[in-house]
Protein backbone atom coordinates (compact mmCIF):
# COMPACT_ATOMS: atom_id res chain seq x y z
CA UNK A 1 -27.77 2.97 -10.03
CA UNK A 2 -26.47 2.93 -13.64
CA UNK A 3 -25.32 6.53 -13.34
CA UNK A 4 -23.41 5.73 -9.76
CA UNK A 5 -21.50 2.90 -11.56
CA UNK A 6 -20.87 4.96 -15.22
CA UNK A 7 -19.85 8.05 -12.68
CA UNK A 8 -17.55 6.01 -10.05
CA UNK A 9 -15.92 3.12 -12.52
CA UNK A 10 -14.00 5.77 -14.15
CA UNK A 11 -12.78 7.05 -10.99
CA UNK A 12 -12.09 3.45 -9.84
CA UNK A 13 -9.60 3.06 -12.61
CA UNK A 14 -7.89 6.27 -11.95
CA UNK A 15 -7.37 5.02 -8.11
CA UNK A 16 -6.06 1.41 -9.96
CA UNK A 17 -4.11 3.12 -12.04
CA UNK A 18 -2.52 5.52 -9.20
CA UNK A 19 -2.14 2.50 -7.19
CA UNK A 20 0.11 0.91 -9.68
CA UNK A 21 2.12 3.90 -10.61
CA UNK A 22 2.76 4.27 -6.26
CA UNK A 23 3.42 0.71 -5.86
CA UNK A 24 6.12 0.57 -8.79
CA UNK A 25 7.80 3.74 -7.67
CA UNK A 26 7.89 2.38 -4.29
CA UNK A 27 9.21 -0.89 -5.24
CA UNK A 28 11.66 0.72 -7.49
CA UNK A 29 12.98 3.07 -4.68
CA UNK A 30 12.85 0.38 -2.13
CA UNK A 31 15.30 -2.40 -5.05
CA UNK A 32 17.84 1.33 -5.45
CA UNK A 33 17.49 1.98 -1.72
CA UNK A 34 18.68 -1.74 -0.87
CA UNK A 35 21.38 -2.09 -3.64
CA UNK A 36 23.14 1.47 -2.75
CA UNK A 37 23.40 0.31 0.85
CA UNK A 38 24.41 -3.45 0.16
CA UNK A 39 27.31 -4.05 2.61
CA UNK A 40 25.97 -0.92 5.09
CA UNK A 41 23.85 -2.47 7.17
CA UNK A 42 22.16 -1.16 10.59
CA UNK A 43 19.28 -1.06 12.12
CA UNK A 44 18.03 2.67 11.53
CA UNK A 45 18.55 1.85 7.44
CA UNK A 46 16.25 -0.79 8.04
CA UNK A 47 13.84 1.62 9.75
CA UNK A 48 14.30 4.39 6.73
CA UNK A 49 13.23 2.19 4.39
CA UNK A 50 10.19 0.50 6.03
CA UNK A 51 9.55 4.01 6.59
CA UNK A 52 10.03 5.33 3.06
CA UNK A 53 7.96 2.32 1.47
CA UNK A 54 5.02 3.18 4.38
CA UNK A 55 4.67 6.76 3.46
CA UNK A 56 4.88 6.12 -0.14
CA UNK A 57 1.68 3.67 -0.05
CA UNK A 58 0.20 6.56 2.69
CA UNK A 59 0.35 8.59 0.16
CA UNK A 60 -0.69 6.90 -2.15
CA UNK A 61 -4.14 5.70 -0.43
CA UNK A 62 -4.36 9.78 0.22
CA UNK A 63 -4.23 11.00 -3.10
CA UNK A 64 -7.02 8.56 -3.69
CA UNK A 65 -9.23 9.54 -1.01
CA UNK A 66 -8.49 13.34 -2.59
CA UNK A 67 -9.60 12.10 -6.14
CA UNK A 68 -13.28 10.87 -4.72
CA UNK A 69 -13.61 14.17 -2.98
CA UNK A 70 -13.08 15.94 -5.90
CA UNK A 71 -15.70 13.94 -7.44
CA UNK A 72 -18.23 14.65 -4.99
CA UNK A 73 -17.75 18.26 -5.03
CA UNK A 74 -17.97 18.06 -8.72
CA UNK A 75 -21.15 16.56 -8.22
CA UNK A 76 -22.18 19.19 -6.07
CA UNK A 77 -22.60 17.36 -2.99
CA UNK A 78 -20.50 19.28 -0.60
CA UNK A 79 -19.89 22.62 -0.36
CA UNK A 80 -16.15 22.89 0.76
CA UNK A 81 -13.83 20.32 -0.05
CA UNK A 82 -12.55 19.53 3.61
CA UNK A 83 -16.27 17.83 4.19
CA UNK A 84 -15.53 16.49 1.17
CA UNK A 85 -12.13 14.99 1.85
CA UNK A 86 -13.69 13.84 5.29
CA UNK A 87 -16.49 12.22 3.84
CA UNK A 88 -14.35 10.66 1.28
CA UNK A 89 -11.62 9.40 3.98
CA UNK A 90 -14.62 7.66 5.78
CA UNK A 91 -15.97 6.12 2.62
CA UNK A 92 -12.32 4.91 1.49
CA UNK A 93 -11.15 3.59 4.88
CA UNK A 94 -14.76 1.60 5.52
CA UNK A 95 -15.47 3.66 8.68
CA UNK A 96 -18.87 4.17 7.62
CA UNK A 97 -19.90 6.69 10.39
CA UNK A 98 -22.99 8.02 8.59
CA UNK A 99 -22.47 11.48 9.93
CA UNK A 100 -22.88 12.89 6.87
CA UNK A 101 -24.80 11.58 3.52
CA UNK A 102 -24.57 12.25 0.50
CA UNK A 103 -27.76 12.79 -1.48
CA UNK A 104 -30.18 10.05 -2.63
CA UNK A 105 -28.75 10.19 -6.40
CA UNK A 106 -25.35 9.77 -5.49
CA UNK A 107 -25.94 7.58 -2.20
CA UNK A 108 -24.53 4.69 -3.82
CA UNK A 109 -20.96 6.20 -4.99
CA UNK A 110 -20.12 5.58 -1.22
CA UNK A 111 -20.11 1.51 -0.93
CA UNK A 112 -17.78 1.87 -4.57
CA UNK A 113 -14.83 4.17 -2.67
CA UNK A 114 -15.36 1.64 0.12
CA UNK A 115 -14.88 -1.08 -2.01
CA UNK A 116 -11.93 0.92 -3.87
CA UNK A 117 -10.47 1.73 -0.23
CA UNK A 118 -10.89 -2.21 1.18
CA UNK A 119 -8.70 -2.80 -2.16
CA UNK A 120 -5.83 -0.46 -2.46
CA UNK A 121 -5.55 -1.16 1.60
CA UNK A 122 -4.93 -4.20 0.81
CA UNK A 123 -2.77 -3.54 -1.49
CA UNK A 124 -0.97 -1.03 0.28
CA UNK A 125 -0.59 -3.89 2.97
CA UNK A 126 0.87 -6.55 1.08
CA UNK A 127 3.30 -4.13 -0.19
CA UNK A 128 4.64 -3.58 3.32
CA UNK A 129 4.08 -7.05 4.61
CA UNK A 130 6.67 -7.86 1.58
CA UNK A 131 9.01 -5.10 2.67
CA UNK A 132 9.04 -6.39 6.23
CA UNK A 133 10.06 -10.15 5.30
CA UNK A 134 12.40 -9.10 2.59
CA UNK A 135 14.21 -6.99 5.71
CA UNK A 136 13.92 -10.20 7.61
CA UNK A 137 15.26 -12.35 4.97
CA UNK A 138 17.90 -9.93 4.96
CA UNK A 139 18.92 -9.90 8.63
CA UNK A 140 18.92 -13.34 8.74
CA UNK A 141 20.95 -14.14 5.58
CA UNK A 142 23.28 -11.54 7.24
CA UNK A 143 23.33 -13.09 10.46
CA UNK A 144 24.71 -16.86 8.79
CA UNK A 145 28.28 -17.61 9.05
CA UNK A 146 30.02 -17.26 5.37
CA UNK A 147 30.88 -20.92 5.49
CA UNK A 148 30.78 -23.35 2.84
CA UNK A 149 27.91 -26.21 3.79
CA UNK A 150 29.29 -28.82 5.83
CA UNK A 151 30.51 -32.16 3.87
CA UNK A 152 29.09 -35.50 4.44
CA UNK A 153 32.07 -36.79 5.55
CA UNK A 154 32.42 -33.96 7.54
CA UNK A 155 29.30 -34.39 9.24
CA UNK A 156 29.62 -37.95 9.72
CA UNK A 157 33.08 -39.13 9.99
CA UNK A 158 32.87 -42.50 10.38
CA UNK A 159 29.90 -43.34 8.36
CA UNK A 160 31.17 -45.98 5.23
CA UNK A 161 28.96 -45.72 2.57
């Protein structure tokens, strides 16, 4: 058990790590995306960069999933890395088909990319979930008149007081 934790921590980190170098290049393309197109709004914009920020965090979780296969064919437990990268893809995304098993010593490197997966998932998720309401936010802040707020007196005429 020692040996699956001192084996998958390290790899653990690197998927952190990855994580939060896709997240901040996502979020920095997403803030440069919005600015350059302040003023040029439409729909399909709004599409393209739900889109972009999607795939980025897609790609993200992928490179991931190709990091623990690389793993476990350094560890000699598959023979061609597409078995591998399948294996791996069901470990990270939680599936847990049990098709195919890795070896008794390394058995418990599989619950750790699950729990790796479950998190940069989640990640991935928010990071969306905050792209969708910031495009909402935007539509509706678009969609208010470019009038200053109403006056009291305005509002209430006849009200003394």
């Amino acid at each position: 058990m020692l040996l699956n934790l001192l084996t998958g921590l390290p790899v653990m980190l690197l998927c952190l790590l990855l994580q939060a170098i896709f997240l901040a290049m996502c979020l920095r393309q997403y803030v440069r995306f919005r600015h350059a197109r302040q003023g040029r709004d439409s729909q399909w914009l709004d599409i393209l960069l739900l889109s972009m920020v999607m795939l980025l965090m897609l790609l993200g979780n992928f490179v991931q999933m190709a990091i623990w296969a690389a793993l476990f064919m350094l560890l000699g437990e598959f023979g061609e890395f597409a078995t591998a990268l399948y294996h791996s893809g069901v470990n990270f995304a939680t599936l847990g088909y049990g098709d195919i098993v890795m070896s008794e010593r390394w058995r418990l490197l599989g619950p750790l990319e699950a729990a790796n997966g479950i998190l940069m998932f989640g990640v991935s998720t928010s990071v969306m979930t905050a792209a969708v309401m910031d495009v909402i936010k935007h539509n509706l802040a678009r969609l208010q008149p470019n009038e200053p707020p109403a006056r009291r007196d305005d509002v209430f005429p006849n009200h003394k007081g």
